[in-house]
Every structure is written in structure tokens, then in C-alpha cells.
N, C-alpha and C. Protein backbone atom coordinates (compact mmCIF):
# COMPACT_ATOMS: atom_id res chain seq x y z
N UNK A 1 98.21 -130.37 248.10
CA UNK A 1 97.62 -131.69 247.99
C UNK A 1 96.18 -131.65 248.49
N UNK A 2 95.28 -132.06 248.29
CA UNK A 2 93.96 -132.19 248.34
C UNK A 2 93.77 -133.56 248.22
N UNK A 3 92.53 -133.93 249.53
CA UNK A 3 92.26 -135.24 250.49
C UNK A 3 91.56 -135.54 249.36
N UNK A 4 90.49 -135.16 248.96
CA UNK A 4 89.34 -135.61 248.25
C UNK A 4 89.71 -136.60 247.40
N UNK A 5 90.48 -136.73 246.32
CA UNK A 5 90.94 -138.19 245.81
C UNK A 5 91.79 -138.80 245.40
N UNK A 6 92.59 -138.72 247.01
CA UNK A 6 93.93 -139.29 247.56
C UNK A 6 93.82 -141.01 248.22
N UNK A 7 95.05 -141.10 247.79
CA UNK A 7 95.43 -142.59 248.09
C UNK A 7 95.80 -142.33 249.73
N UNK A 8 94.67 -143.75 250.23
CA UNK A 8 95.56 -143.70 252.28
C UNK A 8 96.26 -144.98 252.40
N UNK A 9 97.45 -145.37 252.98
CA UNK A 9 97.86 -146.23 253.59
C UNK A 9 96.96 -146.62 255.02
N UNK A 10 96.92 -147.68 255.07
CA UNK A 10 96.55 -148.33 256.55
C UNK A 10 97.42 -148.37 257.37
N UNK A 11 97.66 -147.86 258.51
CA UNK A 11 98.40 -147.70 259.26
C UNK A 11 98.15 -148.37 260.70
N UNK A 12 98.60 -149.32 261.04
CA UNK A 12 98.56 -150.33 262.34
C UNK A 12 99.21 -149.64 263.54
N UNK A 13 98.63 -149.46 264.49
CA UNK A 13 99.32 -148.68 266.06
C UNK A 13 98.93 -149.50 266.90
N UNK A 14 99.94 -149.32 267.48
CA UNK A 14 99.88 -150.64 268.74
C UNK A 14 101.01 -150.15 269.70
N UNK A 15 100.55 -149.39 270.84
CA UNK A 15 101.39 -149.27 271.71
C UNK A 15 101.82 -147.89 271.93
N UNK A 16 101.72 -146.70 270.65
CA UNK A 16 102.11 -145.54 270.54
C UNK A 16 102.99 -146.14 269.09
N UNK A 17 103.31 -147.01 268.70
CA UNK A 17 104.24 -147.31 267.35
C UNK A 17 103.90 -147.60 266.27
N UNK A 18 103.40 -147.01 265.27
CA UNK A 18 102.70 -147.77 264.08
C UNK A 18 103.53 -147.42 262.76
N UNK A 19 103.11 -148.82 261.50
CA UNK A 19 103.76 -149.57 261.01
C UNK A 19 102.91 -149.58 260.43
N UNK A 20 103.18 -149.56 258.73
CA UNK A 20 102.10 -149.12 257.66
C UNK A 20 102.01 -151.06 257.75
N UNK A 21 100.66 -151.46 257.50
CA UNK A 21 100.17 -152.99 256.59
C UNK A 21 100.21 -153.31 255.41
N UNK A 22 100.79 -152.16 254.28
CA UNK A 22 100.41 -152.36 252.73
C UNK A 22 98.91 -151.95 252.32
N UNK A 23 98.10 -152.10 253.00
CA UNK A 23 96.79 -152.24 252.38
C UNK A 23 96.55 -150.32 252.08
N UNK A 24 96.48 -150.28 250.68
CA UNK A 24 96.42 -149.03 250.20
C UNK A 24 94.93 -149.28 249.99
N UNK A 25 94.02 -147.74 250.39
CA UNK A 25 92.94 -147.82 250.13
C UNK A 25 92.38 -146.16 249.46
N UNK A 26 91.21 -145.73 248.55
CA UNK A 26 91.16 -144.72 248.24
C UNK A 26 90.34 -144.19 249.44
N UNK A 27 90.50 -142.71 249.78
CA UNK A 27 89.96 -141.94 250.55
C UNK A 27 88.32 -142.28 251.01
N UNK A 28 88.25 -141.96 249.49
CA UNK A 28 85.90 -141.87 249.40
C UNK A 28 85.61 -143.13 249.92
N UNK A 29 86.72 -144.44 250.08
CA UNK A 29 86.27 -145.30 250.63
C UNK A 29 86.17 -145.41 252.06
N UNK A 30 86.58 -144.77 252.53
CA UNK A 30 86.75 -144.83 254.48
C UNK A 30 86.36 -142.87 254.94
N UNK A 31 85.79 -142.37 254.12
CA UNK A 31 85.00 -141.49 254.43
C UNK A 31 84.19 -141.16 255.51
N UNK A 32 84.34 -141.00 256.26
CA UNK A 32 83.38 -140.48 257.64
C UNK A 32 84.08 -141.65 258.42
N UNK A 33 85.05 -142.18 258.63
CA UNK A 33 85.28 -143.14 259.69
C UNK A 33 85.98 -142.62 260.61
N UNK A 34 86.13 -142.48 261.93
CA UNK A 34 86.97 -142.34 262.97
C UNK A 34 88.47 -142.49 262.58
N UNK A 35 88.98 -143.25 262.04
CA UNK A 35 90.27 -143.64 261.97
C UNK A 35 91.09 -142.59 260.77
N UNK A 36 90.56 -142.05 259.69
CA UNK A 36 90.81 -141.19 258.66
C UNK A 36 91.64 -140.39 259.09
N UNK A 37 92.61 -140.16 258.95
CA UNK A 37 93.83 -138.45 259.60
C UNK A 37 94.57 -137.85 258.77
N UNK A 38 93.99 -136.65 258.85
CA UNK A 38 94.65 -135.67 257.58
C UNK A 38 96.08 -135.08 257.97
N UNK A 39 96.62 -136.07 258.82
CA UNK A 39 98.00 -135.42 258.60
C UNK A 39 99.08 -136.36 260.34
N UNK A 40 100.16 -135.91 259.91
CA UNK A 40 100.83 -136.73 261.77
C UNK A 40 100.32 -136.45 262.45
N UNK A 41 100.31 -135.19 262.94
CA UNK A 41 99.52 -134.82 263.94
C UNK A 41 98.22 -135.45 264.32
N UNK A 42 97.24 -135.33 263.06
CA UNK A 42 96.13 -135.85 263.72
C UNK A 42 96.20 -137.60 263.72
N UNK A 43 97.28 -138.31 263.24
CA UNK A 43 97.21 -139.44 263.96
C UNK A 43 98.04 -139.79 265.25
N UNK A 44 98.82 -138.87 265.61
CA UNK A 44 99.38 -139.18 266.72
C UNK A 44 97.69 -138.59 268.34
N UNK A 45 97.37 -137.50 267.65
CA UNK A 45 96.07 -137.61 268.38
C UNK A 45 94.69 -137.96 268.49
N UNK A 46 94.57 -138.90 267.33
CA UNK A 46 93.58 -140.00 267.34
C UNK A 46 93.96 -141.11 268.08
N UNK A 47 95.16 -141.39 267.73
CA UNK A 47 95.42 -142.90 268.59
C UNK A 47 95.47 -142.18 269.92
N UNK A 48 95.84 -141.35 270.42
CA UNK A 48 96.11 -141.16 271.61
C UNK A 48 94.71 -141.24 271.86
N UNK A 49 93.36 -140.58 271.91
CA UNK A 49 92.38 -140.42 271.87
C UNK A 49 91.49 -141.74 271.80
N UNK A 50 92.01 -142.55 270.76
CA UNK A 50 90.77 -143.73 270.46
C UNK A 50 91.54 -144.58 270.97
N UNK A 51 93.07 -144.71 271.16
CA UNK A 51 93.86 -146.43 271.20
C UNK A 51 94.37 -146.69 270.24
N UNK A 52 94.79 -147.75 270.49
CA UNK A 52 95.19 -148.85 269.52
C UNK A 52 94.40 -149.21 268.34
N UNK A 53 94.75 -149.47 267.42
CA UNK A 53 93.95 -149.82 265.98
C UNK A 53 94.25 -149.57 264.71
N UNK A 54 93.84 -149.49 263.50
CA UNK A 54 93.73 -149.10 262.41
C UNK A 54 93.72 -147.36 262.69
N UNK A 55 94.27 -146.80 261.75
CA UNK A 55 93.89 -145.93 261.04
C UNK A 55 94.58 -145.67 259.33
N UNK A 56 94.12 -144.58 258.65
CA UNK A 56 94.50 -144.26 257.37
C UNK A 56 94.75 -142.84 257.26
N UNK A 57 96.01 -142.77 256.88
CA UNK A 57 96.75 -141.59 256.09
C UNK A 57 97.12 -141.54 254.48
N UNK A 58 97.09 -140.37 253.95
CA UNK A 58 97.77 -139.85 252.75
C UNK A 58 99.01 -140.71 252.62
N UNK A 59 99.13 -141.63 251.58
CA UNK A 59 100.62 -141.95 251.39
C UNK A 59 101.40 -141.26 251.41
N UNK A 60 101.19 -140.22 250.93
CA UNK A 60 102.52 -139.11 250.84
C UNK A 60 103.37 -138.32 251.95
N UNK A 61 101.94 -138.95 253.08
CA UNK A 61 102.62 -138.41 254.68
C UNK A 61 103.65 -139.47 255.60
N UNK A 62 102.87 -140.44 254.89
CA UNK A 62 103.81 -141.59 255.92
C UNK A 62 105.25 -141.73 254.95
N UNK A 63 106.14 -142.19 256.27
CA UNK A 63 107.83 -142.25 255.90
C UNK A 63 107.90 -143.39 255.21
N UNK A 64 108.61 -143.43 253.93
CA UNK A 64 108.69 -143.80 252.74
C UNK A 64 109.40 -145.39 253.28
N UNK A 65 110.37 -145.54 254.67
CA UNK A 65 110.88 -146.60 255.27
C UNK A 65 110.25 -147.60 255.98
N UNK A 66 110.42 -148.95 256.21
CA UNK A 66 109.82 -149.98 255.86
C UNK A 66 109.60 -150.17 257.67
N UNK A 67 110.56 -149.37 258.40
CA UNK A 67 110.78 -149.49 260.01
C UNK A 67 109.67 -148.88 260.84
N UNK A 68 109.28 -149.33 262.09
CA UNK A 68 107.87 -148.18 262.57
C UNK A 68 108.38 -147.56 263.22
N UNK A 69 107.06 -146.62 262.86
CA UNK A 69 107.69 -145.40 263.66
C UNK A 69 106.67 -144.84 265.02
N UNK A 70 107.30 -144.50 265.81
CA UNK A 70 106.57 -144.03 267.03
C UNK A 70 106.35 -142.91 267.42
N UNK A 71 104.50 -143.29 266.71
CA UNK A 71 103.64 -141.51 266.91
C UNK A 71 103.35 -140.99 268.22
N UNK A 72 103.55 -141.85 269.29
CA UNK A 72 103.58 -140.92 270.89
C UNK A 72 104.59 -141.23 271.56
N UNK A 73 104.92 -139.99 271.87
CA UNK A 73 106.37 -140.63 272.51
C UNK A 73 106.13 -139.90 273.69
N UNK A 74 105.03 -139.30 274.28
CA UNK A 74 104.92 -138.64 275.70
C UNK A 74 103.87 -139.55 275.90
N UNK A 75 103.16 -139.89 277.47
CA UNK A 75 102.42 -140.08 278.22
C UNK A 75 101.71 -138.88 278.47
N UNK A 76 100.37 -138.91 278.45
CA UNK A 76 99.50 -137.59 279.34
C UNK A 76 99.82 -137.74 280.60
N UNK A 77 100.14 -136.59 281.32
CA UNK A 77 99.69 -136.37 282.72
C UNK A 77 98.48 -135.76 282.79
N UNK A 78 97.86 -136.20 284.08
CA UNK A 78 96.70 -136.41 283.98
C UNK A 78 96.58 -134.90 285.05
N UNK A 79 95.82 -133.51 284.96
CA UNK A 79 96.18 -132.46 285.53
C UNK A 79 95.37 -132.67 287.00
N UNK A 80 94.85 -133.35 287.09
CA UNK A 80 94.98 -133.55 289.40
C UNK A 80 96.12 -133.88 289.76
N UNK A 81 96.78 -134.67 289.26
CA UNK A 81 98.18 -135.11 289.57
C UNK A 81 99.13 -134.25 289.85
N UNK A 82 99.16 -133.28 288.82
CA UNK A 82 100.01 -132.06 289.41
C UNK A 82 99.88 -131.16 290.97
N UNK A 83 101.05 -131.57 291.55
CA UNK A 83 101.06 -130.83 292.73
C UNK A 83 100.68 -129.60 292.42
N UNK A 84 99.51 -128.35 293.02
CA UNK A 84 99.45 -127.20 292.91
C UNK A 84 100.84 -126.31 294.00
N UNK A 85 100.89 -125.27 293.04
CA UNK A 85 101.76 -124.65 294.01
C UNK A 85 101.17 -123.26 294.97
N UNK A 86 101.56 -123.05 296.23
CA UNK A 86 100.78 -122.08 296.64
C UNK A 86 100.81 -120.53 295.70
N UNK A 87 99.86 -120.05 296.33
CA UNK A 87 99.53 -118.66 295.91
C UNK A 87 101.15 -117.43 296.43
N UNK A 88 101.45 -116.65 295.49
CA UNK A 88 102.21 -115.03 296.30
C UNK A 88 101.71 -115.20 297.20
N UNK A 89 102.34 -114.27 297.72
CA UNK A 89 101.65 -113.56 299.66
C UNK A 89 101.37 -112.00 298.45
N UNK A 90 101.53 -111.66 297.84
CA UNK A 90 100.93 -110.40 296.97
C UNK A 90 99.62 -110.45 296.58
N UNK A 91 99.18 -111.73 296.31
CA UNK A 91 97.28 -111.64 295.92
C UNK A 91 96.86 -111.59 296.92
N UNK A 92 97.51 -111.76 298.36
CA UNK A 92 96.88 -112.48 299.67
C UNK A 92 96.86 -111.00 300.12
N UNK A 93 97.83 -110.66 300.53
CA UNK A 93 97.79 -108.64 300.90
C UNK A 93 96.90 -108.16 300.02
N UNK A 94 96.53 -108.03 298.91
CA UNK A 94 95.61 -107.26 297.84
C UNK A 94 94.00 -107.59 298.46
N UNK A 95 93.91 -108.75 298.56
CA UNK A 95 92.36 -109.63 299.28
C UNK A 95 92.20 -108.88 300.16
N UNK A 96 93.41 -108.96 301.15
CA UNK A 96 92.90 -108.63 302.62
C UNK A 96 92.72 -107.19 302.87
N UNK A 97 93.07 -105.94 302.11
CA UNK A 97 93.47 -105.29 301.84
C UNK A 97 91.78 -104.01 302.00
């Protein structure tokens, strides 16, 4: 399949859950916009990235069912948050060494 002059659904996200609007639009028309995603993936990491909003996919990617569906289903942890764990005592003998 090739983007260049493909049909996108509008796709509404709100929350991590989005839910096509009907509004079918051609590609060359929303060309260079932020919201454009060539595939799940890259709309589950646009919204994660931009928020909530519009975006547009390939009809042929979104699920053919009328129910939404929910493109994030993890939270980021944010990596300070993670407790570090200490070092071996093996790098520590090698240092001192």
C-alpha cells in the first residue's frame, strides 16, 4: 500500500482511546501536518507525544468496528523515578584494585 494517494480517516483521541469521526479525508490534503500517522504505532506515539486531538490514518489501518479503541494502554514512567539499584561489590574490587 502506498501513502501518496490514500484515503485517511480522522481519528478523535481523548484520553489514550480513539474513535474514528467519519470525516474521510485524502492524504495530499493534510500533508505536512503533525497529526498524519503512517501506521498504529505511529499513532499510538503521536498522541502519546502531542495529546489529545485529531489525528489521520489510512482507512485500511483502522478496525473496521464502530467501538473505540485504546491506543495507550501503558503510562510512561518517567526514568528519575526509578529507584537505582546499587553497584556489584565486583566493579568496586576492580576500581580499587
Amino acid at each position: 500500500m502506498t501513502l501518496v494517494n490514500s484515503l485517511c480517516t480522522e481519528i478523535s483521541i481523548y484520553d489514550g482511546v480513539g474513535e474514528s469521526t467519519g470525516v474521510v479525508v485524502e492524504r495530499s490534503a493534510i500533508r505536512g501536518k503533525k497529526g498524519l500517522c503512517k501506521s498504529m504505532r505511529d499513532l499510538a506515539i503521536k498522541s502519546r507525544v502531542l495529546g489529545d486531538g485529531y489525528y489521520y490514518i489510512p482507512i485500511d489501518l483502522w478496525p473496521k468496528s464502530k467501538e473505540p479503541v485504546v491506543v495507550r494502554k501503558h503510562d510512561w514512567t518517567v526514568i528519575s523515578s526509578i529507584p537505582r539499584t546499587p553497584r556489584s561489590g565486583k566493579a568496586r574490587k576492580r576500581a580499587g584494585s
